[in-house]
C-alpha atoms as a PDB file:
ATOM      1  CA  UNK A   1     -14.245  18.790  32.984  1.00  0.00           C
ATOM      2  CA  UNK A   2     -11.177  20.444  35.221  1.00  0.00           C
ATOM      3  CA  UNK A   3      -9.581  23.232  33.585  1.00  0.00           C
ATOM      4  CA  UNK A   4      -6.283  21.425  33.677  1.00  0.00           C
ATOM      5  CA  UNK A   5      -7.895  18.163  31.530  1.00  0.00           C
ATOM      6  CA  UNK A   6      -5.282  17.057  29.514  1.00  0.00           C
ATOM      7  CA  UNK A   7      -6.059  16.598  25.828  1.00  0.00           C
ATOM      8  CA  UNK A   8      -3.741  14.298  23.004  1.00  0.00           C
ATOM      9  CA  UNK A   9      -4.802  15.371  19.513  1.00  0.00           C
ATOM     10  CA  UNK A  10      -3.216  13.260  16.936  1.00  0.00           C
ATOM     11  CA  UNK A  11      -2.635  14.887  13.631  1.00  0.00           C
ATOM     12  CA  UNK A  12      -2.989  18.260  15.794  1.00  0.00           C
ATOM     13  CA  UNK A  13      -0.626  20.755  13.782  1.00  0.00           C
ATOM     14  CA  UNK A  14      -2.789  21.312  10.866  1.00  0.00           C
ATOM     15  CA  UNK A  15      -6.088  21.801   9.259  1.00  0.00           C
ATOM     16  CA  UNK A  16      -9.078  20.419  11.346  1.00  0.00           C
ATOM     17  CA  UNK A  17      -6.108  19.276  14.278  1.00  0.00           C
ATOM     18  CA  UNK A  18      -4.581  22.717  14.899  1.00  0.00           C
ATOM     19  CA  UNK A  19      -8.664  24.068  14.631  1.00  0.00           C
ATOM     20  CA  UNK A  20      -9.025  22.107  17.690  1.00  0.00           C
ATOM     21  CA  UNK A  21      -6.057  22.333  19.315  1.00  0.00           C
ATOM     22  CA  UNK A  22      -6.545  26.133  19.222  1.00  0.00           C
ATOM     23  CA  UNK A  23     -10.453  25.665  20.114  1.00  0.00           C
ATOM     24  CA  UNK A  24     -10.107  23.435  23.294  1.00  0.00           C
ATOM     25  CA  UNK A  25      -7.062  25.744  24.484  1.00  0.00           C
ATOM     26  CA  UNK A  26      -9.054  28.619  24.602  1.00  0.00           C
ATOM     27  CA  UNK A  27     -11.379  26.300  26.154  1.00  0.00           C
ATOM     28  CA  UNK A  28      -9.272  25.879  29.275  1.00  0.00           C
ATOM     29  CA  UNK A  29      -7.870  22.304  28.288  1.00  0.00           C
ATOM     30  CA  UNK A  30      -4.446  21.844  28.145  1.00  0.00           C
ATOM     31  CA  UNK A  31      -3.371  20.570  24.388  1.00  0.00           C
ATOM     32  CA  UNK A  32      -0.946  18.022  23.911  1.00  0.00           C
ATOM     33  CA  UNK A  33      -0.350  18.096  19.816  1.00  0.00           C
ATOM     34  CA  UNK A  34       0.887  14.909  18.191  1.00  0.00           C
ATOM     35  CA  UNK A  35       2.352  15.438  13.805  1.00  0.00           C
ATOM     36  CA  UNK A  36       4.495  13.138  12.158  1.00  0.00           C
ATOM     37  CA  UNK A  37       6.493  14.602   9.778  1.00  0.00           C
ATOM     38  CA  UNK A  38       4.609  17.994  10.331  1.00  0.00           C
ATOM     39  CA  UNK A  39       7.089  19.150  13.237  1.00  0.00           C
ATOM     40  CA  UNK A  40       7.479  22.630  12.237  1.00  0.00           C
ATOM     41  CA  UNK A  41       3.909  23.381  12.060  1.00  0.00           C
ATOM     42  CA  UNK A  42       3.558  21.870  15.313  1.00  0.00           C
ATOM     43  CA  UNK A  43       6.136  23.747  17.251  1.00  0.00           C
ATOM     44  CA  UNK A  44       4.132  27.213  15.287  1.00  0.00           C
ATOM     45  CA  UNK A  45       0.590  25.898  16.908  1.00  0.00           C
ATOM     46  CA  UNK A  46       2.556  25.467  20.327  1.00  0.00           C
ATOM     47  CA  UNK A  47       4.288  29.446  20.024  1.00  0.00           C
ATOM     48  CA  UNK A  48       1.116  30.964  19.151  1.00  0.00           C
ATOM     49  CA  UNK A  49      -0.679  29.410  22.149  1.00  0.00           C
ATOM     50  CA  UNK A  50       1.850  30.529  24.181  1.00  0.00           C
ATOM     51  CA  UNK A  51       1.620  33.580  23.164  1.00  0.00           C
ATOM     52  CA  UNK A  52      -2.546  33.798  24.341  1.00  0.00           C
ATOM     53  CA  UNK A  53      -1.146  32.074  27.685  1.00  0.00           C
ATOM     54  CA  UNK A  54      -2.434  28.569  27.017  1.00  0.00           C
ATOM     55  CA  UNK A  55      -0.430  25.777  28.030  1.00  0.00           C
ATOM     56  CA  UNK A  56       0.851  23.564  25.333  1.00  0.00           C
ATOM     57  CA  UNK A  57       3.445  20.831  24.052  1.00  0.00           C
ATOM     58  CA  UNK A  58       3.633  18.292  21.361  1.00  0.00           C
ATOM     59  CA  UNK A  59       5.173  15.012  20.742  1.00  0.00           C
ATOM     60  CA  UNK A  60       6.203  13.440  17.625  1.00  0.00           C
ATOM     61  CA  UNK A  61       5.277   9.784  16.215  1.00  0.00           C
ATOM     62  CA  UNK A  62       4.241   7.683  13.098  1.00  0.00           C
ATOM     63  CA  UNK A  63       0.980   5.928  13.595  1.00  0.00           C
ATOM     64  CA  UNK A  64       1.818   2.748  11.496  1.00  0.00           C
ATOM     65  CA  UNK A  65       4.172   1.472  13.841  1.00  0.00           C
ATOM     66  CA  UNK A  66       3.466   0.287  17.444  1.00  0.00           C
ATOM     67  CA  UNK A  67       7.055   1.363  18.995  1.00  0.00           C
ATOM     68  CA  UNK A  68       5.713   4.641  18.349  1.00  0.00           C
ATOM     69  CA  UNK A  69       2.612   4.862  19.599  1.00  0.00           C
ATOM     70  CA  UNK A  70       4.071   3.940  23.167  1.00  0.00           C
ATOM     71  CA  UNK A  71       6.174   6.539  22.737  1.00  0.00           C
ATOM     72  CA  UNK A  72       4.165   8.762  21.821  1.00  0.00           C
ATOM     73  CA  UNK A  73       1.540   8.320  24.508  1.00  0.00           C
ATOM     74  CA  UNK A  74       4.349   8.035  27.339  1.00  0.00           C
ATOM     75  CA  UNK A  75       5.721  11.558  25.710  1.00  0.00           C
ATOM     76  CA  UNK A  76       1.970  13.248  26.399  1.00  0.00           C
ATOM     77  CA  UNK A  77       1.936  11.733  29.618  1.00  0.00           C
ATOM     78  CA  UNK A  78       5.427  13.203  30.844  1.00  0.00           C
ATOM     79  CA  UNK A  79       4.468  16.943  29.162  1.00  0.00           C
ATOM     80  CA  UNK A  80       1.491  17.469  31.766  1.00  0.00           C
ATOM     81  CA  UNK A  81       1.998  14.310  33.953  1.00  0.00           C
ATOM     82  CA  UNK A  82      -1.419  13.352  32.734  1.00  0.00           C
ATOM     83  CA  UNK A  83      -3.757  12.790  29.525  1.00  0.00           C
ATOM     84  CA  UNK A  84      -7.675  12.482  30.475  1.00  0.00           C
ATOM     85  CA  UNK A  85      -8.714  12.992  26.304  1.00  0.00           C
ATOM     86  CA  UNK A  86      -8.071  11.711  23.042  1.00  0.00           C
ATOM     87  CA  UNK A  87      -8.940  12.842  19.700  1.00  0.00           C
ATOM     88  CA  UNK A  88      -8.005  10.543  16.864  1.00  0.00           C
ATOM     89  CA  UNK A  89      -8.132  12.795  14.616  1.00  0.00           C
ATOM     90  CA  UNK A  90      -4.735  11.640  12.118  1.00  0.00           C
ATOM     91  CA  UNK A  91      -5.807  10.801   8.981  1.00  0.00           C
ATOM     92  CA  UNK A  92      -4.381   9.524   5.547  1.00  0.00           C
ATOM     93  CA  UNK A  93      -6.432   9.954   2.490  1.00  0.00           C
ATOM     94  CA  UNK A  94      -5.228   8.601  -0.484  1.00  0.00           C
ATOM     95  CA  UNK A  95      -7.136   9.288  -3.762  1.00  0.00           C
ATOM     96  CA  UNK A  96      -6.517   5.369  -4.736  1.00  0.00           C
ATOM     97  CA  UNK A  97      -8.988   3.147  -6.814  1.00  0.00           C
ATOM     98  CA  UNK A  98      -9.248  -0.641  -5.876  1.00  0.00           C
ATOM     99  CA  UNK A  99      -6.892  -1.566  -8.468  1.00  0.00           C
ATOM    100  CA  UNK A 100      -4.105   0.984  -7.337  1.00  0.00           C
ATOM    101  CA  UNK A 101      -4.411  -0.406  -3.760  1.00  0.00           C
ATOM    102  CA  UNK A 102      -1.931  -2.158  -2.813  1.00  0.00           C
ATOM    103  CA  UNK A 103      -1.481  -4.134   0.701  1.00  0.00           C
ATOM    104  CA  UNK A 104       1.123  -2.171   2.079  1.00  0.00           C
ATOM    105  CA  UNK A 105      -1.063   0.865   1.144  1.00  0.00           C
ATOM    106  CA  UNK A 106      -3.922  -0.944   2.542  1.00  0.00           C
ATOM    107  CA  UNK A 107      -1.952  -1.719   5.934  1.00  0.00           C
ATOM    108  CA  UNK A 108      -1.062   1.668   6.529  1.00  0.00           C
ATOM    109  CA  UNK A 109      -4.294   3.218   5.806  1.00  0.00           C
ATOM    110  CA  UNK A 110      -5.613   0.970   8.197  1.00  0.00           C
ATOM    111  CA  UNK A 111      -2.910   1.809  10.782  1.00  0.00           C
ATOM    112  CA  UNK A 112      -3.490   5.270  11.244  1.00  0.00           C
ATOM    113  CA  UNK A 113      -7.279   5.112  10.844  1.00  0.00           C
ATOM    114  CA  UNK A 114      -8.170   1.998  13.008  1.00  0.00           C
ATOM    115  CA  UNK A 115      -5.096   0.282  14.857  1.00  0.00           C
ATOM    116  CA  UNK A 116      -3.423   3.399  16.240  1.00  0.00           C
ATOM    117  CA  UNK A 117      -6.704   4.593  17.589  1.00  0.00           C
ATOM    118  CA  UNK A 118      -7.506   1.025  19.318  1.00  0.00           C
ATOM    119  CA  UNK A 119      -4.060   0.975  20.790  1.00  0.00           C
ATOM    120  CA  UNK A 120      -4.068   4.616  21.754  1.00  0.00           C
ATOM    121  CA  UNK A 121      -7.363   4.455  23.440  1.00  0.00           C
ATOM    122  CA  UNK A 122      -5.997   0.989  25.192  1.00  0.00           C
ATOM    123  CA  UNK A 123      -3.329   3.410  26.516  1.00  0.00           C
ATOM    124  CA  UNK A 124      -5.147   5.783  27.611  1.00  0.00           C
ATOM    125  CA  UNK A 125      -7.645   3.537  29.399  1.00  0.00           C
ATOM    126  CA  UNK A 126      -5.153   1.948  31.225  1.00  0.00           C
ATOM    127  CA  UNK A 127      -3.461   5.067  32.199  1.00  0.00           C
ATOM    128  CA  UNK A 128      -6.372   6.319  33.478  1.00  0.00           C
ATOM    129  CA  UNK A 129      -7.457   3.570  35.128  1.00  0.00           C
ATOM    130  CA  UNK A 130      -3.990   3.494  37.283  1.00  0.00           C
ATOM    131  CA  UNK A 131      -5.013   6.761  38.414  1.00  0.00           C
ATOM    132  CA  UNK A 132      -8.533   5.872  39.385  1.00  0.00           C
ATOM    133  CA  UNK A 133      -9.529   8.645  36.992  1.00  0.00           C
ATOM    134  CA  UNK A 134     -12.137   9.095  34.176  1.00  0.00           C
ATOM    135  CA  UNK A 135     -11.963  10.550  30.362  1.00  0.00           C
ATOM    136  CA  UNK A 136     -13.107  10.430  26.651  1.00  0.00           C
ATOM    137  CA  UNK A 137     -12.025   9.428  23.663  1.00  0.00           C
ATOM    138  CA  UNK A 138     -13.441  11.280  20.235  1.00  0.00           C
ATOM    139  CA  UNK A 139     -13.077   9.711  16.811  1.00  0.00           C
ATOM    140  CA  UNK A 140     -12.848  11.910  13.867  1.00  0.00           C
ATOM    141  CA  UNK A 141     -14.865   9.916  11.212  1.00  0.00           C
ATOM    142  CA  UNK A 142     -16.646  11.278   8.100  1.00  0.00           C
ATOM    143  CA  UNK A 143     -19.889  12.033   6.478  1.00  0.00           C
ATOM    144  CA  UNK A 144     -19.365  10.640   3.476  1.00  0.00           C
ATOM    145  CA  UNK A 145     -18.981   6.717   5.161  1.00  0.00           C
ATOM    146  CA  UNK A 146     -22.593   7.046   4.634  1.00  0.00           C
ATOM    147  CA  UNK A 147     -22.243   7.251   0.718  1.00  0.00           C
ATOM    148  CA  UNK A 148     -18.664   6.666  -0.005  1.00  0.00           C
ATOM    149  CA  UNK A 149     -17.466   6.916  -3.741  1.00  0.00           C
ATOM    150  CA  UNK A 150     -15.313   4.756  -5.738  1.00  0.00           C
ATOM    151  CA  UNK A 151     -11.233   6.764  -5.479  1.00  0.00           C
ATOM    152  CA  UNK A 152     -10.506   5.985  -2.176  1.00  0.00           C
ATOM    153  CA  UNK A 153     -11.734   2.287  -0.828  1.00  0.00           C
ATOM    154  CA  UNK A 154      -8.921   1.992   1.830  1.00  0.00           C
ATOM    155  CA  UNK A 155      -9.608   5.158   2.978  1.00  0.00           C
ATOM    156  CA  UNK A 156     -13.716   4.239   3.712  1.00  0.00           C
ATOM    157  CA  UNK A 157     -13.026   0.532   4.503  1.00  0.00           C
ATOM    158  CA  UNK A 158     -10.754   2.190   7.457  1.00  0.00           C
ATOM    159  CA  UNK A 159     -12.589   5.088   8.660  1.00  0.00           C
ATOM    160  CA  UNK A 160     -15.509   2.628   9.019  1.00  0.00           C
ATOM    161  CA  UNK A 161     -13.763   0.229  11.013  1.00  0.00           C
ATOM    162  CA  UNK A 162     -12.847   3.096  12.847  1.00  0.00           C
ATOM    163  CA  UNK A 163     -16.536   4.218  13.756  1.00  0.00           C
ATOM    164  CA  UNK A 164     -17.673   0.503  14.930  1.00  0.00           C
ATOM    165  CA  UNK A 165     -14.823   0.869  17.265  1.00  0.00           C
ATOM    166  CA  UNK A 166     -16.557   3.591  18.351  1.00  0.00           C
ATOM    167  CA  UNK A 167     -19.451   1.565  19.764  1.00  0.00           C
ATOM    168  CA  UNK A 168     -17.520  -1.437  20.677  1.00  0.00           C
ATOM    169  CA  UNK A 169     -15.054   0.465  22.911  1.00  0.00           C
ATOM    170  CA  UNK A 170     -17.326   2.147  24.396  1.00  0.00           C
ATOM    171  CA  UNK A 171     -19.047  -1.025  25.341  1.00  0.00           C
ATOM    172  CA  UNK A 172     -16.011  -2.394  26.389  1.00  0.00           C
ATOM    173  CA  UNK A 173     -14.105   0.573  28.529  1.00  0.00           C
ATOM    174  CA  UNK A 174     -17.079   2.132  30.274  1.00  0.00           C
ATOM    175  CA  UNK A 175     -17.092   3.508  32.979  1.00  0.00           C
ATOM    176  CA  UNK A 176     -13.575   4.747  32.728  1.00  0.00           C
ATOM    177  CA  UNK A 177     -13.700   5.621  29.447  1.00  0.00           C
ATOM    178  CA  UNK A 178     -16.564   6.877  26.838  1.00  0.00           C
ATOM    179  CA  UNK A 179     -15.949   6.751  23.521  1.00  0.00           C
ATOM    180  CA  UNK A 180     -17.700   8.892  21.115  1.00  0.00           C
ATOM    181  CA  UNK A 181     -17.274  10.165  17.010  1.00  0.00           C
ATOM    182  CA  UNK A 182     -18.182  13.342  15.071  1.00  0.00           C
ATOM    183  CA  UNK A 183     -18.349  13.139  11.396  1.00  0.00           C
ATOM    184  CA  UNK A 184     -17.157  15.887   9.602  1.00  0.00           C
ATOM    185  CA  UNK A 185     -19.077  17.005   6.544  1.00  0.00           C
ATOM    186  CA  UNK A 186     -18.420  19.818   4.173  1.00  0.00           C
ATOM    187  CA  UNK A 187     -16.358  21.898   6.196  1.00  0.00           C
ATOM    188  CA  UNK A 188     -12.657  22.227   4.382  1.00  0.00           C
ATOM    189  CA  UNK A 189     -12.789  22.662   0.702  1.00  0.00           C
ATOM    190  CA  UNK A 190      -9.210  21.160  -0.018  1.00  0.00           C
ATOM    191  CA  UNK A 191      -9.223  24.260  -2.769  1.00  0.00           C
ATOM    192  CA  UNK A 192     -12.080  22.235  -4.466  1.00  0.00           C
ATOM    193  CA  UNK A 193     -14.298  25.570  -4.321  1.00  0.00           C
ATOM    194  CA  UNK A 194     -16.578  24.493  -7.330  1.00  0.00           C
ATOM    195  CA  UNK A 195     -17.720  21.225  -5.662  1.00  0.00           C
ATOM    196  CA  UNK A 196     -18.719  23.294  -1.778  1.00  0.00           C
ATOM    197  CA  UNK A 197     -20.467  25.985  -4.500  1.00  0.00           C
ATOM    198  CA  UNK A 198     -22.575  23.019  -5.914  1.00  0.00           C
ATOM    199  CA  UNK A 199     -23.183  21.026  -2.820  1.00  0.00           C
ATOM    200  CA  UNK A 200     -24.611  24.134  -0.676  1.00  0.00           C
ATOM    201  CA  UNK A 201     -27.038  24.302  -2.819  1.00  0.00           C
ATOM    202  CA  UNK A 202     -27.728  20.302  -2.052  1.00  0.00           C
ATOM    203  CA  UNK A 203     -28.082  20.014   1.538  1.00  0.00           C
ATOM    204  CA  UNK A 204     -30.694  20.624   3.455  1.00  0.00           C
ATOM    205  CA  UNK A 205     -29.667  23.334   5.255  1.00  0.00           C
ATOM    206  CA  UNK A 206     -28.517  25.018   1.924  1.00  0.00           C
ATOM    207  CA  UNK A 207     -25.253  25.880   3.336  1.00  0.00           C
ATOM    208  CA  UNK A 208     -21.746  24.436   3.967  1.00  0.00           C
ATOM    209  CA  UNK A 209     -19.894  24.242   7.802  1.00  0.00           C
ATOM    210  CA  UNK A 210     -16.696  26.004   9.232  1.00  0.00           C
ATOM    211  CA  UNK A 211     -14.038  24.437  11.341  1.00  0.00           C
ATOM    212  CA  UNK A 212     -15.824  25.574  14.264  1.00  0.00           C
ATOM    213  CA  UNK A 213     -18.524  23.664  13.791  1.00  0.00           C
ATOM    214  CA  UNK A 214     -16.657  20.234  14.490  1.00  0.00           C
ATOM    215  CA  UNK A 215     -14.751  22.305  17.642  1.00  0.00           C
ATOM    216  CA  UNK A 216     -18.205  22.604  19.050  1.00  0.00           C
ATOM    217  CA  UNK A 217     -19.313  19.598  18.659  1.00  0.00           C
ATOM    218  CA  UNK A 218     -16.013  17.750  19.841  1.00  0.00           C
ATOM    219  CA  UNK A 219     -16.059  20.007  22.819  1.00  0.00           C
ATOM    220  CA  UNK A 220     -19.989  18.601  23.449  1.00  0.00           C
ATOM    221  CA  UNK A 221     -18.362  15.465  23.783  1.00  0.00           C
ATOM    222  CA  UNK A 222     -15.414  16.225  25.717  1.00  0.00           C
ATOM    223  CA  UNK A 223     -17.747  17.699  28.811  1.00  0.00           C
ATOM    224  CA  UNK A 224     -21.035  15.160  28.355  1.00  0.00           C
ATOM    225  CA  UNK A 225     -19.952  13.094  31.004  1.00  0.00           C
ATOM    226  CA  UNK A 226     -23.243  10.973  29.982  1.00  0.00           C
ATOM    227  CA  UNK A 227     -22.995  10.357  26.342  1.00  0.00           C
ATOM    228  CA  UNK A 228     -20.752   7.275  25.351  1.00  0.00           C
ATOM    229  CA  UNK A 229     -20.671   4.889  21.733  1.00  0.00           C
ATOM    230  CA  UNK A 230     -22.696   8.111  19.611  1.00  0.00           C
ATOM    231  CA  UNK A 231     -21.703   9.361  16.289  1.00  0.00           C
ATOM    232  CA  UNK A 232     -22.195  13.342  15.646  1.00  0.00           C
ATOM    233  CA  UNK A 233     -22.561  13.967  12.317  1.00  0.00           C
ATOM    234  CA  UNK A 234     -21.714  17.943  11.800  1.00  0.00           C
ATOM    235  CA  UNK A 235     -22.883  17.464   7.668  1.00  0.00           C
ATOM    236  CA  UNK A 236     -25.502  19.986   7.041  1.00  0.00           C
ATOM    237  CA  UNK A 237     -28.122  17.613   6.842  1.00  0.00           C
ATOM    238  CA  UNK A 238     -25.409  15.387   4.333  1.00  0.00           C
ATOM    239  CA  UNK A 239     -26.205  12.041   5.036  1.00  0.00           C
ATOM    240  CA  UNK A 240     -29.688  12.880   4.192  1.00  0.00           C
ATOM    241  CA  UNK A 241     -29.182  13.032   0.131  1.00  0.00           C
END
């Protein structure tokens, strides 16, 4: 990895996206942060970088439609006149059982969770590819694919087509590109404090995770120029239940 790697994190202004965005800056990349309707906490993630001397910018876009996703992508290029890393790391989670699923909720659960990704990865490969260059691509997935519960189907039904991209573009766009995941376990409490209390006490390593614990292993991925088509899990032995 060059110190002046160029990496796109989509959904980058808050929660687990600014974490890394902040992470990978102090890291020596240089952070390109993608929001949707999250513009002012965006420009907020770019000041305070600046103000540690990291280099920094961040283009706006909606994942569920295509116009903007080449936007988007040209945008990142033009900030550093390069992008060698990817982090698909948007998400929408609606708390939505079957029969409050609708298709057009379907469609753009789907589109930020499985079709942006593809097509913002096909970007990126071909960018890269014009300038005889290599990078990664890391998928932001989550623990609980492995036991999914009943109020969000969309939600699991996307983030798992999600990870078999994983494998199948990395099978597909080696050598220029690897493509890895991390899934996240129980690392942000979304103010459900009772639930972490209960589940530390569950997993094997009797404990719950921190935002830095998916940094570190995204950054693993980032540099390991030979690991390609794995899935991280970062779960506190989660999956294991």
């Amino acid at each position: 990895m060059s110190n002046k790697d160029v990496v796109l994190i989509t959904g980058g202004a808050k929660r687990l996206g600014r974490a890394l965005a902040l992470s990978l800056a102090a890291s020596g990349y240089r952070v390109v942060i993608h929001c949707n309707e999250s513009v002012k906490e965006a420009q907020y993630v770019v000041g305070e970088l600046a103000l540690q001397g990291f280099e920094s910018a961040y283009v706006q876009g909606d994942l569920r439609h295509q116009v903007h996703l080449d936007h988007l992508f040209s945008q990142a290029v033009q900030a550093f006149g390069q992008v060698d890393h990817l982090i698909n790391n948007a998400s929408l989670f609606p708390s939505r059982t079957m029969d409050e699923t609708d298709f057009a909720l379907f469609e753009q659960v789907m589109a930020v969770h499985s079709s942006a990704p593809f097509f913002l990865t096909k970007a990126l490969y071909h960018h890269l590819k014009a300038r005889s260059a290599k990078g990664s691509v890391v998928n932001m997935l989550d623990a609980k694919l492995s036991s999914p519960t009943a109020s969000r189907p969309a939600y699991y039904c996307a983030k798992g087509a999600l990870a078999y991209q994983t494998k199948a573009l990395a099978a597909a766009l080696g050598p220029t590109l690897r493509v890895n995941a991390v899934s996240p376990g129980l690392v942000l409490s979304n103010e459900d404090d009772a639930y972490f209390a209960k589940m530390q006490q569950q997993l094997p390593l009797k404990s719950t995770g921190t935002v830095d614990d998916v940094c570190q292993a995204v950054s693993y991925l980032l540099r390991s120029s030979f690991v390609t088509g794995v899935d991280l899990c970062v779960d506190g032995g989660q999956r294991l239940l």
